[in-house]
PDB file of N, CA and C in Angstrom:
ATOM      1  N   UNK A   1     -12.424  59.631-179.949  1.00  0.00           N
ATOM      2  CA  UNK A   1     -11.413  59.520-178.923  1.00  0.00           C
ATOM      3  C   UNK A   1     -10.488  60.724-179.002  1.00  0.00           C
ATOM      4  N   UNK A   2     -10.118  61.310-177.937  1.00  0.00           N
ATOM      5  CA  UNK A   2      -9.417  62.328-178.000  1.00  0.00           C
ATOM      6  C   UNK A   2      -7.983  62.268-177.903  1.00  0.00           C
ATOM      7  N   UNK A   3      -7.458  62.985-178.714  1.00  0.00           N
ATOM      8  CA  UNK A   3      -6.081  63.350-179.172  1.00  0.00           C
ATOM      9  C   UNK A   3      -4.881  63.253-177.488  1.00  0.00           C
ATOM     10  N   UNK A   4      -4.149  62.195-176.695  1.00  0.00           N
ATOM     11  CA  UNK A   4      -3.780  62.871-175.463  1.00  0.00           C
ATOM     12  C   UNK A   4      -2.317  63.492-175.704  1.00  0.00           C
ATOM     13  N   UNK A   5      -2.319  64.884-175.198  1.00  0.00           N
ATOM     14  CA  UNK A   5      -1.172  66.136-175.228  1.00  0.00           C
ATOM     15  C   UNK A   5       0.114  65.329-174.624  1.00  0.00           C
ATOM     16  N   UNK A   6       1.097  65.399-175.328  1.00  0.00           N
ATOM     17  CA  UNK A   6       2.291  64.728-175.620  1.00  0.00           C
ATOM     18  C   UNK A   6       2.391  65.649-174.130  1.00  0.00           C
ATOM     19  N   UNK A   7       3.620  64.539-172.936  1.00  0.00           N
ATOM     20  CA  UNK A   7       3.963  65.281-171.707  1.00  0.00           C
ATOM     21  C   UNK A   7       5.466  66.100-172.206  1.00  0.00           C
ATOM     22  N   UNK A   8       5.272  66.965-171.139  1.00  0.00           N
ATOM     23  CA  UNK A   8       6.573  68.097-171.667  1.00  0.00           C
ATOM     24  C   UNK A   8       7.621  67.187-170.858  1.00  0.00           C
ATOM     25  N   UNK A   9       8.823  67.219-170.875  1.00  0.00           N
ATOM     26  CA  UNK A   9      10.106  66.670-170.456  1.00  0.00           C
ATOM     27  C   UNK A   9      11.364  67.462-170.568  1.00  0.00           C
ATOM     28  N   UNK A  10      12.203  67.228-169.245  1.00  0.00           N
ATOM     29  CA  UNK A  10      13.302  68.218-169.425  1.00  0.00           C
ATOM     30  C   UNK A  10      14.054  68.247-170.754  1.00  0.00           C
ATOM     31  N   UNK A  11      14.629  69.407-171.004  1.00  0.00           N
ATOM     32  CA  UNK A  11      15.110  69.295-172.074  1.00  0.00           C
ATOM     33  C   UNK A  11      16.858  68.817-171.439  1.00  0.00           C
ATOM     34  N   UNK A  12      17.854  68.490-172.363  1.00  0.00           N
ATOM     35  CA  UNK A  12      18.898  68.005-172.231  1.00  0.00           C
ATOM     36  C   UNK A  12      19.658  68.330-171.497  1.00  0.00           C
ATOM     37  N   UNK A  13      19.720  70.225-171.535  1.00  0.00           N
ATOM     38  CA  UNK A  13      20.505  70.390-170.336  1.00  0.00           C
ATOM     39  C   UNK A  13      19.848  70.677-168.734  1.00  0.00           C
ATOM     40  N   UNK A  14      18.691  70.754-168.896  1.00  0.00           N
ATOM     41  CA  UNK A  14      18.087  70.729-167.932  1.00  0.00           C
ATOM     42  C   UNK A  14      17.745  69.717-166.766  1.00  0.00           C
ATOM     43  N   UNK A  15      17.824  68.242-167.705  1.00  0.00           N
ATOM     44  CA  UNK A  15      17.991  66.945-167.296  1.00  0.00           C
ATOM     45  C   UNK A  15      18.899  67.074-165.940  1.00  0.00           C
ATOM     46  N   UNK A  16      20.252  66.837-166.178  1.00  0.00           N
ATOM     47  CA  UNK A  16      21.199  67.257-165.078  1.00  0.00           C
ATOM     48  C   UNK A  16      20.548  67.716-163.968  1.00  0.00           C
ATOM     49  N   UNK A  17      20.073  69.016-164.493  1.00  0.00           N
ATOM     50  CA  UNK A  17      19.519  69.585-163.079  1.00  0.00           C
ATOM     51  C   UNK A  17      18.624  69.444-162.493  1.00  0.00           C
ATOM     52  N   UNK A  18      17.645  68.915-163.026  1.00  0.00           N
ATOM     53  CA  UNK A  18      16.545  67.721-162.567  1.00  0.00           C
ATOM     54  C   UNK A  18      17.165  66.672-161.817  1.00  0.00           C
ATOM     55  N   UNK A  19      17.730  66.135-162.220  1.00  0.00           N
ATOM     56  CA  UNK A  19      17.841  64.676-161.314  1.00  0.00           C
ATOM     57  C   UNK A  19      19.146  65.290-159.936  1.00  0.00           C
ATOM     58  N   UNK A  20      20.456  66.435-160.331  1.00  0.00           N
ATOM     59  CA  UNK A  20      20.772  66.847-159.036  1.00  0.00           C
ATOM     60  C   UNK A  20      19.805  67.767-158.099  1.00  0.00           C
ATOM     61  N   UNK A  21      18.913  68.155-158.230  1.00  0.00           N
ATOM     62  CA  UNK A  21      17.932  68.227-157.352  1.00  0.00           C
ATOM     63  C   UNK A  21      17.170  67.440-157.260  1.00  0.00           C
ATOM     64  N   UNK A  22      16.762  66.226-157.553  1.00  0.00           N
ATOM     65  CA  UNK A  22      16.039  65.206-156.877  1.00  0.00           C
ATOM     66  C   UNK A  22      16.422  64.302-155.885  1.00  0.00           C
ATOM     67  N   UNK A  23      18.192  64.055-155.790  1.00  0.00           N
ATOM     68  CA  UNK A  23      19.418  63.437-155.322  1.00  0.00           C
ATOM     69  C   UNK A  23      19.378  64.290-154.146  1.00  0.00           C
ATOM     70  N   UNK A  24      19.332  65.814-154.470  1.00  0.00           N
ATOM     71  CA  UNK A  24      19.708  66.514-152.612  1.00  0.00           C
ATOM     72  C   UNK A  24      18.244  66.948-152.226  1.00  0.00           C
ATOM     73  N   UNK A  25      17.186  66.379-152.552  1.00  0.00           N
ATOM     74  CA  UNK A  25      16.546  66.410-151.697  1.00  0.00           C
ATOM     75  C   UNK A  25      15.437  65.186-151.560  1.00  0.00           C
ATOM     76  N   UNK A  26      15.562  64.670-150.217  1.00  0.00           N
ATOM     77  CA  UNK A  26      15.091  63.271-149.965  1.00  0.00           C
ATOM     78  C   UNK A  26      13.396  63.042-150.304  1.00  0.00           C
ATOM     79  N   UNK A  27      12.964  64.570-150.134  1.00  0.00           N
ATOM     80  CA  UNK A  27      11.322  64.333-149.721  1.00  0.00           C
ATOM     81  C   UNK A  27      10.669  64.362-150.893  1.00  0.00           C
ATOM     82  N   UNK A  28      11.678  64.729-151.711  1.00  0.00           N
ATOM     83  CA  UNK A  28      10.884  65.252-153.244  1.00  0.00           C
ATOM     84  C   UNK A  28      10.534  63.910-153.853  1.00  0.00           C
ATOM     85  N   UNK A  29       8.926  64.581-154.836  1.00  0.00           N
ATOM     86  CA  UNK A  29       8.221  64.052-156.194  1.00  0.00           C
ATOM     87  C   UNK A  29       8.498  63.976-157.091  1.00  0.00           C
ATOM     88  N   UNK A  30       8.884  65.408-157.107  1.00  0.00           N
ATOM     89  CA  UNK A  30       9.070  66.070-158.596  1.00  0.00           C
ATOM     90  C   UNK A  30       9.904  67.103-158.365  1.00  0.00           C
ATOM     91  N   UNK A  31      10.565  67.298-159.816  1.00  0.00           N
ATOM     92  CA  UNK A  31      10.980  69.099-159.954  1.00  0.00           C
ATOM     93  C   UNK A  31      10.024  69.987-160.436  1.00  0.00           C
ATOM     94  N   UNK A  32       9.473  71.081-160.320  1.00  0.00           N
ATOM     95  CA  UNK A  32       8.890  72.031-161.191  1.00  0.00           C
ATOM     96  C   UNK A  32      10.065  72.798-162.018  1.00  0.00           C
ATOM     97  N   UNK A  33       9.548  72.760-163.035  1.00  0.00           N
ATOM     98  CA  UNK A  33      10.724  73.404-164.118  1.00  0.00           C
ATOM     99  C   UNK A  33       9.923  74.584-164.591  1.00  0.00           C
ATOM    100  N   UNK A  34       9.901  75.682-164.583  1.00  0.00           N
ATOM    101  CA  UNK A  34       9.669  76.714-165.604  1.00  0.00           C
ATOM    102  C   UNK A  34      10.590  77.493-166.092  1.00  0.00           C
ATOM    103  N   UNK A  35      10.143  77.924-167.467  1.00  0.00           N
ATOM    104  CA  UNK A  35      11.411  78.479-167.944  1.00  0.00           C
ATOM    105  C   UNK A  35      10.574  80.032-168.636  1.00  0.00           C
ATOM    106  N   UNK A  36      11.441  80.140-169.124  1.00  0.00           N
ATOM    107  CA  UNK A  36      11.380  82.278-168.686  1.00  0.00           C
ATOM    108  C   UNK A  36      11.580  82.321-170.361  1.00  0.00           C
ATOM    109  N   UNK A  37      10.988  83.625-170.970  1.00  0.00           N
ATOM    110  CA  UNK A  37      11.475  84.152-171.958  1.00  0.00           C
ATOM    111  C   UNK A  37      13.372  84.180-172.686  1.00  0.00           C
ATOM    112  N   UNK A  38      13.911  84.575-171.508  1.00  0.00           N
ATOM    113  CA  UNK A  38      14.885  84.734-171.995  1.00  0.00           C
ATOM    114  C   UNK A  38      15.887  83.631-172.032  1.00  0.00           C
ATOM    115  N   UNK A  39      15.294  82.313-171.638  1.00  0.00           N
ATOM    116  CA  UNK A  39      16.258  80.929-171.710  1.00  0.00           C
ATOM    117  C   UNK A  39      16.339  80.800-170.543  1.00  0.00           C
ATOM    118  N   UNK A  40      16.380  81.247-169.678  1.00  0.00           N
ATOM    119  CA  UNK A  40      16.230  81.316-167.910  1.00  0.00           C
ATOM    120  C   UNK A  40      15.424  80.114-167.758  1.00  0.00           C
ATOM    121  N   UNK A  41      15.906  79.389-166.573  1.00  0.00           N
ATOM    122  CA  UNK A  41      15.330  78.609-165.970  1.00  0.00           C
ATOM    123  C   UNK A  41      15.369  78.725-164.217  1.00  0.00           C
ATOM    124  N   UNK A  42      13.867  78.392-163.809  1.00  0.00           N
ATOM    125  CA  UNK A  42      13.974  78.606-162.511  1.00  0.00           C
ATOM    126  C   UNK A  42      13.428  76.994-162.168  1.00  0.00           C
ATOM    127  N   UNK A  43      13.586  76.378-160.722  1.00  0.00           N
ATOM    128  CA  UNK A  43      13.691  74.802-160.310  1.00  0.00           C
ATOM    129  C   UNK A  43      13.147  74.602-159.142  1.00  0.00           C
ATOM    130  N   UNK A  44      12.909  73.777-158.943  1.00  0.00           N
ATOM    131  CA  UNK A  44      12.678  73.680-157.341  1.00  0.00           C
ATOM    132  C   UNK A  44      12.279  71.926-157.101  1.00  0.00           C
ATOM    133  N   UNK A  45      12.478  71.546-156.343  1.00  0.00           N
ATOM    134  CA  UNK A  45      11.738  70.031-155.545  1.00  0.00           C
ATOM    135  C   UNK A  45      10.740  70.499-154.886  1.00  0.00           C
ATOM    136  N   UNK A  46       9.292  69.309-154.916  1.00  0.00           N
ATOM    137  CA  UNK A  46       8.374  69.721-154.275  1.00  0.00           C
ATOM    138  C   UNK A  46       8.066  68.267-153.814  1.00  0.00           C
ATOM    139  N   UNK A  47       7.688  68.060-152.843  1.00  0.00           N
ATOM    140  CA  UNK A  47       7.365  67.385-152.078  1.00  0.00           C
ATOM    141  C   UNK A  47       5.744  66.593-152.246  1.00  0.00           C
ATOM    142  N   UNK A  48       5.413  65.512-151.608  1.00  0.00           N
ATOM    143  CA  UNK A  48       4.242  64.831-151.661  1.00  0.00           C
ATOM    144  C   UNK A  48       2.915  65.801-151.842  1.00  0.00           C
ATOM    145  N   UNK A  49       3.349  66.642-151.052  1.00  0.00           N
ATOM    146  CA  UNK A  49       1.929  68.049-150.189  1.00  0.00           C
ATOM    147  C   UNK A  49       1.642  69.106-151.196  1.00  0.00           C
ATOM    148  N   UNK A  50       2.801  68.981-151.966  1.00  0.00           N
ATOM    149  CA  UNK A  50       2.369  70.119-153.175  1.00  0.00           C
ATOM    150  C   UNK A  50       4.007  71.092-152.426  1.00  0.00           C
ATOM    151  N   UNK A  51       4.637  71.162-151.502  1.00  0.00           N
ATOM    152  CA  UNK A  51       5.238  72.235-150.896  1.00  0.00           C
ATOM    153  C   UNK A  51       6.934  71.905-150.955  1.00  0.00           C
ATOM    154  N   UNK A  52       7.702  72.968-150.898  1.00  0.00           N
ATOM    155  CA  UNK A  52       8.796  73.112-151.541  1.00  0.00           C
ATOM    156  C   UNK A  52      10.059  72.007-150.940  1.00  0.00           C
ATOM    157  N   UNK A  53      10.692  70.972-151.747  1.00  0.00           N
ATOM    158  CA  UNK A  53      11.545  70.262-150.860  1.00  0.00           C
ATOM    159  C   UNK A  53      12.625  70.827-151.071  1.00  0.00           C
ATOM    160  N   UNK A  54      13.388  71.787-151.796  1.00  0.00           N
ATOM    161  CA  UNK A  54      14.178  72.690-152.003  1.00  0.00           C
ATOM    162  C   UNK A  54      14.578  74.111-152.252  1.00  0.00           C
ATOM    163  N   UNK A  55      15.558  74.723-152.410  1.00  0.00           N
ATOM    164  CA  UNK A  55      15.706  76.325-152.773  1.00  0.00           C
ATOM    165  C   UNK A  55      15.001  76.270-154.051  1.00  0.00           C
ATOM    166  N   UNK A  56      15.058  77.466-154.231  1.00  0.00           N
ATOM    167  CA  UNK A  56      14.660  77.701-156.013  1.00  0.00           C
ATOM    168  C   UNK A  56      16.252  77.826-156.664  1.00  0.00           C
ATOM    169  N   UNK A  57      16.384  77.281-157.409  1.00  0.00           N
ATOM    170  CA  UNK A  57      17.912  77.068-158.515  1.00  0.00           C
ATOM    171  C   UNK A  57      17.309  78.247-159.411  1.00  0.00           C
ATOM    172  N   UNK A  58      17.990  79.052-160.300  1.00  0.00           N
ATOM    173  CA  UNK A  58      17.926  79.492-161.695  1.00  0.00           C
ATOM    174  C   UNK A  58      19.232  79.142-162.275  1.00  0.00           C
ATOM    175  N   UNK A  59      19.010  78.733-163.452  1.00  0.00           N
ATOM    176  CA  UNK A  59      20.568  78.632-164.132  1.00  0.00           C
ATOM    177  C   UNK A  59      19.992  79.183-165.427  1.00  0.00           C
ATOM    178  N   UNK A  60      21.191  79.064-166.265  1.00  0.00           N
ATOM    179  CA  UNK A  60      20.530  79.431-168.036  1.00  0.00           C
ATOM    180  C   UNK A  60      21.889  78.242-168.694  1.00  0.00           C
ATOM    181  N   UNK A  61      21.224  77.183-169.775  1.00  0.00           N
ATOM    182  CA  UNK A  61      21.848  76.234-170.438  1.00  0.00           C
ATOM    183  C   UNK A  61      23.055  77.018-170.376  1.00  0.00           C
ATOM    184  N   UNK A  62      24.220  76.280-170.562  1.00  0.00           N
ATOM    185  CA  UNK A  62      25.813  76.660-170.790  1.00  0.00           C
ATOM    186  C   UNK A  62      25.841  78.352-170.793  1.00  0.00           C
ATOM    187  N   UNK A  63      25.697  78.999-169.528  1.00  0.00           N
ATOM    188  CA  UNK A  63      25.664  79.833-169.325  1.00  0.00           C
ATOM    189  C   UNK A  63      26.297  80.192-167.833  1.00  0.00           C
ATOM    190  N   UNK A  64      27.421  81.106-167.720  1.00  0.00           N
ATOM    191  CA  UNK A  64      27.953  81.117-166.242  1.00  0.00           C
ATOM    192  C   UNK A  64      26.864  81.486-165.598  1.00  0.00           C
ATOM    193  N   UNK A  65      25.987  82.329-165.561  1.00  0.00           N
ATOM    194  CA  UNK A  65      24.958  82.958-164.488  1.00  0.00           C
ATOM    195  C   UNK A  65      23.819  83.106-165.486  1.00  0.00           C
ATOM    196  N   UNK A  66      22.748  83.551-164.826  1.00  0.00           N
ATOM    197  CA  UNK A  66      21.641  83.741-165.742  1.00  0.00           C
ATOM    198  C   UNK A  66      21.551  85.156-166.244  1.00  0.00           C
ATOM    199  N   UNK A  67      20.252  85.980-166.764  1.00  0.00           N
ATOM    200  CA  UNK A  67      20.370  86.517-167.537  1.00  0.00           C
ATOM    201  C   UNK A  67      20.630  88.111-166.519  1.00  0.00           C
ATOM    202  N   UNK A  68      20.486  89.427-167.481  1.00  0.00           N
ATOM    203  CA  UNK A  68      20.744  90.756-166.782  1.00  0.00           C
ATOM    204  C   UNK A  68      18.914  90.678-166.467  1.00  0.00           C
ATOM    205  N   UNK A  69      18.024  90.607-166.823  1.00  0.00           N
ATOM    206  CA  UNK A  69      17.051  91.030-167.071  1.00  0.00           C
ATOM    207  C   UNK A  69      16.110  89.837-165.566  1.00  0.00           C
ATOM    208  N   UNK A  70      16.816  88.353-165.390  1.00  0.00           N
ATOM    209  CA  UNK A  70      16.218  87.296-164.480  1.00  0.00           C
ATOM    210  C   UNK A  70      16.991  88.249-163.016  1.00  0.00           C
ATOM    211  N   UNK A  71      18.372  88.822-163.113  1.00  0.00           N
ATOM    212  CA  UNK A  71      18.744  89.346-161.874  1.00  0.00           C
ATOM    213  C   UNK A  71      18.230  90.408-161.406  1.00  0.00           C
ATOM    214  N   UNK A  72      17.803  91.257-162.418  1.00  0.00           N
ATOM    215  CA  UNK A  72      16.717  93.203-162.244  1.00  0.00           C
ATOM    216  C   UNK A  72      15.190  91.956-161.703  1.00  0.00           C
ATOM    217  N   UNK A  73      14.929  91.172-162.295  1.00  0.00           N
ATOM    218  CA  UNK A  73      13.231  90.896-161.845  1.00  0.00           C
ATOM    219  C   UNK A  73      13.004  89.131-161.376  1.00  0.00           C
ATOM    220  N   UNK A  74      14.101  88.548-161.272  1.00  0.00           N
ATOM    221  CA  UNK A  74      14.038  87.057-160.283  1.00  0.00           C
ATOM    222  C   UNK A  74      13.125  86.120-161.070  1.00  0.00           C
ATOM    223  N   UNK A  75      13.099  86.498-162.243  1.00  0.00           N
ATOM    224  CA  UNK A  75      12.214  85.862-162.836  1.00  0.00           C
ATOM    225  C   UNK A  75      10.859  85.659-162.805  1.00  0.00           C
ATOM    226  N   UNK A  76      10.432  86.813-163.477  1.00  0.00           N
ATOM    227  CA  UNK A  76       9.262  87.338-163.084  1.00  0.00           C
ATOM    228  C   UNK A  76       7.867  86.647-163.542  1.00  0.00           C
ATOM    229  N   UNK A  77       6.833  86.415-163.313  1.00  0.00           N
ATOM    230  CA  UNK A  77       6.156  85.152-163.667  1.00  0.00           C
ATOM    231  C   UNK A  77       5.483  85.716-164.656  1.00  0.00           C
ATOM    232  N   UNK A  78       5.517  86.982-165.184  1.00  0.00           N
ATOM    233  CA  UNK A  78       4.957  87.294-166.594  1.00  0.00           C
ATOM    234  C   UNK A  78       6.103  86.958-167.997  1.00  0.00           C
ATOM    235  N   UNK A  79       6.868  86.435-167.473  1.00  0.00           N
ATOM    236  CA  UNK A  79       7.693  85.779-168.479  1.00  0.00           C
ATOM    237  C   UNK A  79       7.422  84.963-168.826  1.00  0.00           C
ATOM    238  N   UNK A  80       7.081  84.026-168.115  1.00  0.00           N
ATOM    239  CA  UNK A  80       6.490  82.302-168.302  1.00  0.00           C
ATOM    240  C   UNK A  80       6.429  82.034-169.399  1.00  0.00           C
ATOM    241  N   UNK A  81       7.083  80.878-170.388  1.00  0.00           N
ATOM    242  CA  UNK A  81       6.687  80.919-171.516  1.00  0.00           C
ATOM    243  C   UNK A  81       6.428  79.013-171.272  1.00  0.00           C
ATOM    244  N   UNK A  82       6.561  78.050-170.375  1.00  0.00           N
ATOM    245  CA  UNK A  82       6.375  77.276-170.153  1.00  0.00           C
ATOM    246  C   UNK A  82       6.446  76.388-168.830  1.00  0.00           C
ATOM    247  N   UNK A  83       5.616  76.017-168.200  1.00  0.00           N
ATOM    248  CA  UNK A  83       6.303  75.326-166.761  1.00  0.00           C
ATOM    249  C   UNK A  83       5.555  73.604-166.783  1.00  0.00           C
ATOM    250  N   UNK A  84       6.053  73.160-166.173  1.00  0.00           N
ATOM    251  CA  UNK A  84       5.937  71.514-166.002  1.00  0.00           C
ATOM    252  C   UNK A  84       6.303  70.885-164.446  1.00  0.00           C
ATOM    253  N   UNK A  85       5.839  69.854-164.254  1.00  0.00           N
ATOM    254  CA  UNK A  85       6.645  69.044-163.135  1.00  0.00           C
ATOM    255  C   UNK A  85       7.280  67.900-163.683  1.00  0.00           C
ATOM    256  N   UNK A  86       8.533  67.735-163.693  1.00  0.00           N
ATOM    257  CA  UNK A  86       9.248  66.188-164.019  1.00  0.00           C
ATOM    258  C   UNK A  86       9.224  65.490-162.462  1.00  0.00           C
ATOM    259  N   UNK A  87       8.324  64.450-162.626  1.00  0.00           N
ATOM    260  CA  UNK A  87       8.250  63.157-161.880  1.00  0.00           C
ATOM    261  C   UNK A  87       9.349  62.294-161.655  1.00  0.00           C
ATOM    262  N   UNK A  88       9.157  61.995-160.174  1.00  0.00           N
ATOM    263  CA  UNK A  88      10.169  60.904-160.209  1.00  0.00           C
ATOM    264  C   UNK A  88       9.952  59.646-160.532  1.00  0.00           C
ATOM    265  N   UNK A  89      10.607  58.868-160.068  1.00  0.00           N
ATOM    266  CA  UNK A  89      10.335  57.360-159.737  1.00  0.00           C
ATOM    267  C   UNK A  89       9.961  56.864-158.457  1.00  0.00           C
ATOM    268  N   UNK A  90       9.103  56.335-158.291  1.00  0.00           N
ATOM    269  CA  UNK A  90       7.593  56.137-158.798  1.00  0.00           C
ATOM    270  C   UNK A  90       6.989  57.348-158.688  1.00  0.00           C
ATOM    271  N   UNK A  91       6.185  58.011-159.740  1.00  0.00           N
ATOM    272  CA  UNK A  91       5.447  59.324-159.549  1.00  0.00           C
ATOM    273  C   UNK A  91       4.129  58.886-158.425  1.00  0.00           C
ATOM    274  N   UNK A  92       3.689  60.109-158.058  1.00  0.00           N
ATOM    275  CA  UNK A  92       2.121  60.114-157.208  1.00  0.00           C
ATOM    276  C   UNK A  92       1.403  59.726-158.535  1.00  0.00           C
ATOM    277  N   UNK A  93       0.363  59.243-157.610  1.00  0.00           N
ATOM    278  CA  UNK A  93      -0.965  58.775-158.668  1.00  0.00           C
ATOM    279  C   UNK A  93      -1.547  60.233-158.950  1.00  0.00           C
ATOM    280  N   UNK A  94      -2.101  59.988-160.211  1.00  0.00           N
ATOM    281  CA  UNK A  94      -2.940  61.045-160.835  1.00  0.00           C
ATOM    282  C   UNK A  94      -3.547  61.893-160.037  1.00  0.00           C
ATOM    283  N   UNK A  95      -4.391  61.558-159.002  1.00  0.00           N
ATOM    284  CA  UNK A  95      -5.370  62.824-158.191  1.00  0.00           C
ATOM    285  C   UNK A  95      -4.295  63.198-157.613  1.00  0.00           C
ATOM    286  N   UNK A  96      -3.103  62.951-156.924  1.00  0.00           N
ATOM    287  CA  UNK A  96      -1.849  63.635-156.202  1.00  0.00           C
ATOM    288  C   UNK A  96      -1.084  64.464-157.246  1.00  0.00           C
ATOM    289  N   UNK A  97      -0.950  64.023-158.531  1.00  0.00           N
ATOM    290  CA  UNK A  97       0.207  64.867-159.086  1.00  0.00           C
ATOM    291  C   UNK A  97      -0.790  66.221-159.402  1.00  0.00           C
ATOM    292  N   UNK A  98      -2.204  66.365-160.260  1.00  0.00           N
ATOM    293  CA  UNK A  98      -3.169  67.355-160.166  1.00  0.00           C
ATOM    294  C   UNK A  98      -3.053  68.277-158.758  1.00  0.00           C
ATOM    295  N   UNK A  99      -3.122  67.581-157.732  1.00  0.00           N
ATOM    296  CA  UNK A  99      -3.436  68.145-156.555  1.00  0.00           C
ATOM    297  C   UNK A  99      -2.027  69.446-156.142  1.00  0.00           C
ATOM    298  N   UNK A 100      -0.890  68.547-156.410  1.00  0.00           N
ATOM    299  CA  UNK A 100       0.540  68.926-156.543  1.00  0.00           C
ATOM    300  C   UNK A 100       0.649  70.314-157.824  1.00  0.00           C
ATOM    301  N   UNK A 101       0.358  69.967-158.702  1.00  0.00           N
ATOM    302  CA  UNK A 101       0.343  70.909-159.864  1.00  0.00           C
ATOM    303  C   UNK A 101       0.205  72.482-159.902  1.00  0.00           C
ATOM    304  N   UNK A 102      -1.773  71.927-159.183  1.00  0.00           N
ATOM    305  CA  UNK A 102      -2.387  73.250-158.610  1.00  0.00           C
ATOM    306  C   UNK A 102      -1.972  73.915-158.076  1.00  0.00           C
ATOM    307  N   UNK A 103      -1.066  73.189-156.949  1.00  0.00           N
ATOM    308  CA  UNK A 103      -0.769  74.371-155.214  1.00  0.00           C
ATOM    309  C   UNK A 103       0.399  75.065-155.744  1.00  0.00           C
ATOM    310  N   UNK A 104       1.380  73.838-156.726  1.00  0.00           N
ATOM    311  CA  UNK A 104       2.842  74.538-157.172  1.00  0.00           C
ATOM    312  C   UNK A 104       2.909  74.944-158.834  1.00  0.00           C
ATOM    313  N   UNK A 105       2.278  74.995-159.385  1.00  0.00           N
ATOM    314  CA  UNK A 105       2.204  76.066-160.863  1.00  0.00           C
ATOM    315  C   UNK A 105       0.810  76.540-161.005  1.00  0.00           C
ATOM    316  N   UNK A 106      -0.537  76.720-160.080  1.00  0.00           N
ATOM    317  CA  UNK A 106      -1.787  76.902-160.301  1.00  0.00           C
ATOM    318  C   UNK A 106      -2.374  76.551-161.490  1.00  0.00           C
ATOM    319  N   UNK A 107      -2.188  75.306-162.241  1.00  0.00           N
ATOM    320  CA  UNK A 107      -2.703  75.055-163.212  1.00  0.00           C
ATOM    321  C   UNK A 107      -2.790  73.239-162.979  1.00  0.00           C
ATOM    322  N   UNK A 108      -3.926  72.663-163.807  1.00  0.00           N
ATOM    323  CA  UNK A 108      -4.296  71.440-163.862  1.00  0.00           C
ATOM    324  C   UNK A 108      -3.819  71.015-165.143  1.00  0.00           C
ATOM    325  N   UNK A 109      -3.338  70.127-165.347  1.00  0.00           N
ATOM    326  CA  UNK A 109      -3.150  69.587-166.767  1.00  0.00           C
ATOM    327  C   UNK A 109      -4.033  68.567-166.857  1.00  0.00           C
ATOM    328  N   UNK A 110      -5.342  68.196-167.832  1.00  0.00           N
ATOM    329  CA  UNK A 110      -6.223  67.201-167.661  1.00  0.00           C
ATOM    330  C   UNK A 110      -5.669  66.071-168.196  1.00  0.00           C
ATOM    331  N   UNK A 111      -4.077  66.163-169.344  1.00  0.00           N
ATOM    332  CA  UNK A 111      -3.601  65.158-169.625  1.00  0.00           C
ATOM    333  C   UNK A 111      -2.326  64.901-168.521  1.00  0.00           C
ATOM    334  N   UNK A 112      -2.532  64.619-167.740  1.00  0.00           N
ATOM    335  CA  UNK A 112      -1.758  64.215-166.609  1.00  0.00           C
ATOM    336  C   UNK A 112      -0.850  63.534-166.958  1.00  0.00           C
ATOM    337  N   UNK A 113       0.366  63.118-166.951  1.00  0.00           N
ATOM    338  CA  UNK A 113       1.466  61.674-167.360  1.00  0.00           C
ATOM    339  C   UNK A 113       1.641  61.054-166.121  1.00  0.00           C
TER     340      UNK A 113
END
């Protein structure tokens, strides 16, 4: 039986900003969270379809603005050092959140949560 990969989850201060973007926007699933080398975080709501129910947020934990390096390159996706979707309540079923995953971080997670 195989080992299933513990799901990633916002971290503490990120929480917050997860759930105030799930609050201002009605259509959303999920947040996509990725976060950047330098502590940077970039956000967004995505919707049933895989497609964006909000702006993109960047913040950086207890930080007035984000970094010098996220404002020269917007957070550049060769930074990536991790991305996820936090689900709402009630999440899509499994073939939807995969389907969702793909279109909005191009990757499948086969351990789905």
């Amino acid at each position: 039986m195989q080992a299933k990969k513990q799901e990633i989850t916002p971290e503490q201060g990120e929480r917050a900003m997860v759930e105030g973007i799930m609050e201002g926007s009605p259509d959303a699933v999920g947040v996509a969270v990725i976060r950047l080398d330098c502590g940077c975080r970039k956000m967004a709501a995505v919707n049933i379809d895989g497609d964006p129910a909000s702006e993109i947020i960047m913040f950086r934990n207890q930080a007035a603005s984000i970094c010098e390096q996220c404002k020269e390159d917007n957070g550049d996706f060769m930074r990536v050092v991790q991305q996820f979707i936090s689900w709402g309540t009630p999440p899509p079923d499994e073939k939807k959140k995969k389907m969702i995953m793909a279109k909005v971080l191009g990757t499948i997670d086969e351990t789905v949560n």
